[in-house]
C-alpha atoms as a PDB file:
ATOM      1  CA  UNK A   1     118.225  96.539 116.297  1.00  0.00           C
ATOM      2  CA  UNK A   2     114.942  94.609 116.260  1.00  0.00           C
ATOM      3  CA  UNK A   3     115.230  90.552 116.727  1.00  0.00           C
ATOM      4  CA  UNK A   4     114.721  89.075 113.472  1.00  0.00           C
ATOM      5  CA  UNK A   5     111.663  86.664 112.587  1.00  0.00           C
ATOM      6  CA  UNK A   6     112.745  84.954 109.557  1.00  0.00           C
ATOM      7  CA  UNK A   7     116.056  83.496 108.498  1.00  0.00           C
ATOM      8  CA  UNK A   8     118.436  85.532 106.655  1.00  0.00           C
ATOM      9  CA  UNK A   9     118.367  85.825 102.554  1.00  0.00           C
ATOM     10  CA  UNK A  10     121.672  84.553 102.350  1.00  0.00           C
ATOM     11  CA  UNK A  11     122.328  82.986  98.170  1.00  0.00           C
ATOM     12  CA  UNK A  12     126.060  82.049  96.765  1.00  0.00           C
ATOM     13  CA  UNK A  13     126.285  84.799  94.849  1.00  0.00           C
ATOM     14  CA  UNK A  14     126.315  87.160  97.732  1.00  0.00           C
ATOM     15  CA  UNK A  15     128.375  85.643  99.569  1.00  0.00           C
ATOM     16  CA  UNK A  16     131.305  85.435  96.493  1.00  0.00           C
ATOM     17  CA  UNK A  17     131.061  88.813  95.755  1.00  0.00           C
ATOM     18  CA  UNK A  18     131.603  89.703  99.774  1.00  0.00           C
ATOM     19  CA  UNK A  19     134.314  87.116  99.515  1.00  0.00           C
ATOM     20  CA  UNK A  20     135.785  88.612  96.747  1.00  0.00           C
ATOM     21  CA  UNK A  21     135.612  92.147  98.511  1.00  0.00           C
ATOM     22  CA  UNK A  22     137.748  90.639 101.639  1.00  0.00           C
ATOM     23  CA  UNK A  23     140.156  89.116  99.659  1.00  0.00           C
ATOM     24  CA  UNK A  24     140.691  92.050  97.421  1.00  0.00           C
ATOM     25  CA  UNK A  25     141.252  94.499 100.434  1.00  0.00           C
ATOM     26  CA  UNK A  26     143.962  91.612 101.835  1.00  0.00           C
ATOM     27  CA  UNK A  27     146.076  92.264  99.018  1.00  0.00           C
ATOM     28  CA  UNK A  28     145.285  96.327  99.516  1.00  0.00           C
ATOM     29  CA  UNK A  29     146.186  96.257 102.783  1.00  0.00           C
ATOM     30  CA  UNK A  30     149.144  93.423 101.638  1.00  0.00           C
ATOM     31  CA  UNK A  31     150.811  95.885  99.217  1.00  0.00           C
ATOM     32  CA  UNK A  32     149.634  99.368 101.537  1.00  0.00           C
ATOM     33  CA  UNK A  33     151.726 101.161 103.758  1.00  0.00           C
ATOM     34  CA  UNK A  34     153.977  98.718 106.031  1.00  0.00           C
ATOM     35  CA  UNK A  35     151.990  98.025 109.057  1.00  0.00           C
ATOM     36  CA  UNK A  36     153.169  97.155 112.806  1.00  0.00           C
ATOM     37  CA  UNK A  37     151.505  93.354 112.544  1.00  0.00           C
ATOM     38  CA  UNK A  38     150.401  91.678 109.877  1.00  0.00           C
ATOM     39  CA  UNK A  39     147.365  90.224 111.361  1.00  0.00           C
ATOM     40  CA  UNK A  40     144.470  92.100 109.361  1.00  0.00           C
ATOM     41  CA  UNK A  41     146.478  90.642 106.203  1.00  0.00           C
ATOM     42  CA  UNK A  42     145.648  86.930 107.362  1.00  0.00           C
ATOM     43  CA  UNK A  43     142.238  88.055 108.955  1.00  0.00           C
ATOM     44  CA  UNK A  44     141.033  89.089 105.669  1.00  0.00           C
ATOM     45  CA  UNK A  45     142.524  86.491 103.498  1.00  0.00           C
ATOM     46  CA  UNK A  46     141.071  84.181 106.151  1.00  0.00           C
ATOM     47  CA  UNK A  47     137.245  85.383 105.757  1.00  0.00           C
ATOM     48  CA  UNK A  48     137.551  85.582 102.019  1.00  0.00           C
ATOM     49  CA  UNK A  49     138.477  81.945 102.027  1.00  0.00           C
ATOM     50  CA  UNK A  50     135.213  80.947 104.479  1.00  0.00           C
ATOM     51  CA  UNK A  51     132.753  83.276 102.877  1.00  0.00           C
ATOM     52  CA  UNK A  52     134.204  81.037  99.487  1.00  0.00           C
ATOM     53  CA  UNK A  53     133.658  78.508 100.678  1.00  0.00           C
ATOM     54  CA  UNK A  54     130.139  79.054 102.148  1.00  0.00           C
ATOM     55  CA  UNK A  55     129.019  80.243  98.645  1.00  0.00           C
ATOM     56  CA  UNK A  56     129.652  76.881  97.099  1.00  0.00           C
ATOM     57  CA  UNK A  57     127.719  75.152 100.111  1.00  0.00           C
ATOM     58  CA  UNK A  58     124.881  77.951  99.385  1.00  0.00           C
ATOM     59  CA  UNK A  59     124.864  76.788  95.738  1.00  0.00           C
ATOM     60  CA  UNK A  60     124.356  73.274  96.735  1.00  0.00           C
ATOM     61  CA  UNK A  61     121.364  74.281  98.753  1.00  0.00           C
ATOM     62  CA  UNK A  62     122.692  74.855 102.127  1.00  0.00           C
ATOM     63  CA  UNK A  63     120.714  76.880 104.470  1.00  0.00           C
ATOM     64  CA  UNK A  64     121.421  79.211 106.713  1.00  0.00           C
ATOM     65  CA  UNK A  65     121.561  76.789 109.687  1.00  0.00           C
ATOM     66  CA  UNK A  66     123.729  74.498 107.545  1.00  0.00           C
ATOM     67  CA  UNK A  67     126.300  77.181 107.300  1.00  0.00           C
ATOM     68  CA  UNK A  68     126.127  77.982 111.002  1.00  0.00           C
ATOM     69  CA  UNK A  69     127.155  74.346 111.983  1.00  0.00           C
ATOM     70  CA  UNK A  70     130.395  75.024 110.199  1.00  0.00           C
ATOM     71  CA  UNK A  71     131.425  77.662 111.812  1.00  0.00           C
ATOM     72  CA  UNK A  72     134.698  79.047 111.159  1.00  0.00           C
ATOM     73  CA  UNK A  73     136.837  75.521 110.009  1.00  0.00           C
ATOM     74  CA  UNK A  74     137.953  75.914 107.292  1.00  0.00           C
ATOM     75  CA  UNK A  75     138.861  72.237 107.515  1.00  0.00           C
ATOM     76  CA  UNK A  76     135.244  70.966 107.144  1.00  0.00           C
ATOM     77  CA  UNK A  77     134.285  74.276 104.998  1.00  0.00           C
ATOM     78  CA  UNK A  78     136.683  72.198 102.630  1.00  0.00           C
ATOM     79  CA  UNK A  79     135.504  69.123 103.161  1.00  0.00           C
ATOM     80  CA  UNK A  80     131.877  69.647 102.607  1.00  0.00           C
ATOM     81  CA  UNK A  81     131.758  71.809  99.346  1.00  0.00           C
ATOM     82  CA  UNK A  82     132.836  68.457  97.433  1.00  0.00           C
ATOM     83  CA  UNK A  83     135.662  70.110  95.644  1.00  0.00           C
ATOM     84  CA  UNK A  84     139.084  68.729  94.971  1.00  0.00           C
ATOM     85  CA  UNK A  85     141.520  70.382  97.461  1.00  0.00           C
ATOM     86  CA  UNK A  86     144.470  68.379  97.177  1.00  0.00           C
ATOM     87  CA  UNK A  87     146.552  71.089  96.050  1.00  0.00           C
ATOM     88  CA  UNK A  88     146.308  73.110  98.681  1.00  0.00           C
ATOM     89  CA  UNK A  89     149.489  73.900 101.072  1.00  0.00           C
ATOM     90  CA  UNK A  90     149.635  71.430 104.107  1.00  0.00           C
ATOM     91  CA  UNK A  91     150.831  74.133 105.772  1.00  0.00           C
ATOM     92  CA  UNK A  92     149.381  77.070 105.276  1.00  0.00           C
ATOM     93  CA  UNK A  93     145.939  75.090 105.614  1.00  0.00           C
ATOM     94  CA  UNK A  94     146.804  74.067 108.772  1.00  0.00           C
ATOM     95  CA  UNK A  95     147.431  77.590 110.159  1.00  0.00           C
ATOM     96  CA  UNK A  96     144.640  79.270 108.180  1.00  0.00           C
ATOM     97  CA  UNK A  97     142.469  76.373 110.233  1.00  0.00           C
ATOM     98  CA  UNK A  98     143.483  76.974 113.790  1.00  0.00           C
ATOM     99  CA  UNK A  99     144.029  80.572 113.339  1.00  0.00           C
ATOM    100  CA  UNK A 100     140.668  80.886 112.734  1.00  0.00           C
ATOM    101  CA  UNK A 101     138.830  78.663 114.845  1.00  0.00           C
ATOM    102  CA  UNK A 102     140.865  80.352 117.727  1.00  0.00           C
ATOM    103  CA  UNK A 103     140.503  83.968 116.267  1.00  0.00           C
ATOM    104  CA  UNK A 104     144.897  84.019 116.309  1.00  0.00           C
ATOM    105  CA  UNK A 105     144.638  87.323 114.068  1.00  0.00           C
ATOM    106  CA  UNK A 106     142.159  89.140 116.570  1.00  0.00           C
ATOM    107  CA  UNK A 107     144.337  87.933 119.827  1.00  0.00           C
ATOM    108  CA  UNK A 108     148.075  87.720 118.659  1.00  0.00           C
ATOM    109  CA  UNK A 109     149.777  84.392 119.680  1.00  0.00           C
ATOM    110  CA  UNK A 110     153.479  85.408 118.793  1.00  0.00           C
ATOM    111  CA  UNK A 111     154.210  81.613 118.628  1.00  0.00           C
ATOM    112  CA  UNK A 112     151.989  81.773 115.054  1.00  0.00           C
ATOM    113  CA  UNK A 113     152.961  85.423 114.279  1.00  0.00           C
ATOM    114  CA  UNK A 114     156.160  84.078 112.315  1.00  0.00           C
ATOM    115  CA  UNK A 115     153.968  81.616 109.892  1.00  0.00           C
ATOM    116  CA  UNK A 116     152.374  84.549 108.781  1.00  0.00           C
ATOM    117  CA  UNK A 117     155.141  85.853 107.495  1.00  0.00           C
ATOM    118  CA  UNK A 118     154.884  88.587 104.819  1.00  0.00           C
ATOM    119  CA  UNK A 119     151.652  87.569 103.910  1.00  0.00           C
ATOM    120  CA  UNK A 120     152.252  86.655 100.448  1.00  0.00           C
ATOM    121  CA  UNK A 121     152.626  82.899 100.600  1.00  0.00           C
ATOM    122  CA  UNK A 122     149.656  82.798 102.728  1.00  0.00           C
ATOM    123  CA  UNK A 123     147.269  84.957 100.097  1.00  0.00           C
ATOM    124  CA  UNK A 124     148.241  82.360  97.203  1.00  0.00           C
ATOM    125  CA  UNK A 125     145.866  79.770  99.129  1.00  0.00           C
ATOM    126  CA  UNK A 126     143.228  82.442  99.157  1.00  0.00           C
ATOM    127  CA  UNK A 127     143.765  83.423  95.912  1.00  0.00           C
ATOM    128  CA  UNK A 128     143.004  79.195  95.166  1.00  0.00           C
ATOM    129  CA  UNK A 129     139.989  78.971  97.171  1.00  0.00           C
ATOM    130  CA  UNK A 130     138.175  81.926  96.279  1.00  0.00           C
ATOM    131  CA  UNK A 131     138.836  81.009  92.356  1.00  0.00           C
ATOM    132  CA  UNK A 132     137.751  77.758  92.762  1.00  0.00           C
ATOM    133  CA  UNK A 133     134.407  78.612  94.868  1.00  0.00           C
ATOM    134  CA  UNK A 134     133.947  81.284  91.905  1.00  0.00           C
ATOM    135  CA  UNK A 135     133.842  78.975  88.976  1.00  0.00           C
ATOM    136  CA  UNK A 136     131.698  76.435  91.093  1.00  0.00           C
ATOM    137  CA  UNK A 137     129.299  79.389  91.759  1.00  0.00           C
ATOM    138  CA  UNK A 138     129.994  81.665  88.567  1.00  0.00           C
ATOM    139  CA  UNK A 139     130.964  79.215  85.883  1.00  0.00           C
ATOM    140  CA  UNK A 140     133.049  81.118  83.832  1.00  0.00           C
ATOM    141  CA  UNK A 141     133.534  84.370  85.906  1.00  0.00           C
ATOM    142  CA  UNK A 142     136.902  86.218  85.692  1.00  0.00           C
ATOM    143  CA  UNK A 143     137.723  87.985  89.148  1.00  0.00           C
ATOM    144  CA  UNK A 144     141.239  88.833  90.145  1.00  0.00           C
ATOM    145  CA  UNK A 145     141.688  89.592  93.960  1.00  0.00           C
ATOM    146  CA  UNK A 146     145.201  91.639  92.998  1.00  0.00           C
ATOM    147  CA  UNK A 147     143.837  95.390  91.324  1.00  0.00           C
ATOM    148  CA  UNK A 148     145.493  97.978  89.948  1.00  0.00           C
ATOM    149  CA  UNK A 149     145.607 101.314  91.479  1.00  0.00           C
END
């Protein structure tokens, strides 16, 4: 593939609507066939949650170098959209940071495996975040991650 020249077109509401599409296959995959690990549940959940996130830093007028300096914390992805996040589970927002600053769901560390747990608990935080992002981005939109068959 040739180098590009120019930045990418990145806007918010690309990014929501990709969010929404990784969230939405977490809960697929969440309530598919039982699978050996777990892993692509959280991996999912935990891009859906970033790519959120990023779309309400793209609707304040970050650009595309802004959103590289974040990387993948979530921590500071939180931080800097100027929402209100105190709801949020301690927990869970603690593992959904490190696990993805240290890519935990692409290399399994079976000392986090267990905080996964079904996935479930861990998808309610993504189901937060990407709602939140949404109405900062799409006043007004109504998305559910969870589809019927």
């Amino acid at each position: 593939m040739p180098e590009r020249s120019e930045a990418p077109n990145y806007n918010s509401r690309g990014f929501i609507a990709a969010a929404e599409s990784y969230g939405t296959a977490a809960f697929v995959v969440l309530n598919g066939p039982r699978l050996p690990h777990r892993a692509p549940i959280g991996m999912l959940a935990a891009h859906c949650m970033e790519l959120s996130l990023k779309a309400v830093l793209l609707w304040n007028g970050a650009t595309d170098k802004d959103l590289r300096k974040y990387g993948h914390n979530l921590r500071r992805l939180l931080e800097a959209s100027g929402l209100d996040w105190s709801d949020l589970d301690e927990d869970s927002l603690d593992f959904y940071d490190d696990a993805a600053k240290e890519h935990a769901f692409r290399y399994i560390d079976m000392d986090q495996y267990f905080l996964l747990g079904d996935g479930e608990r861990s998808l309610l935080m993504c189901e937060q975040i990407f709602h939140r992002c949404l109405q900062r981005v799409l006043p007004g939109a109504q998305r559910s991650l969870r589809r019927k068959a």
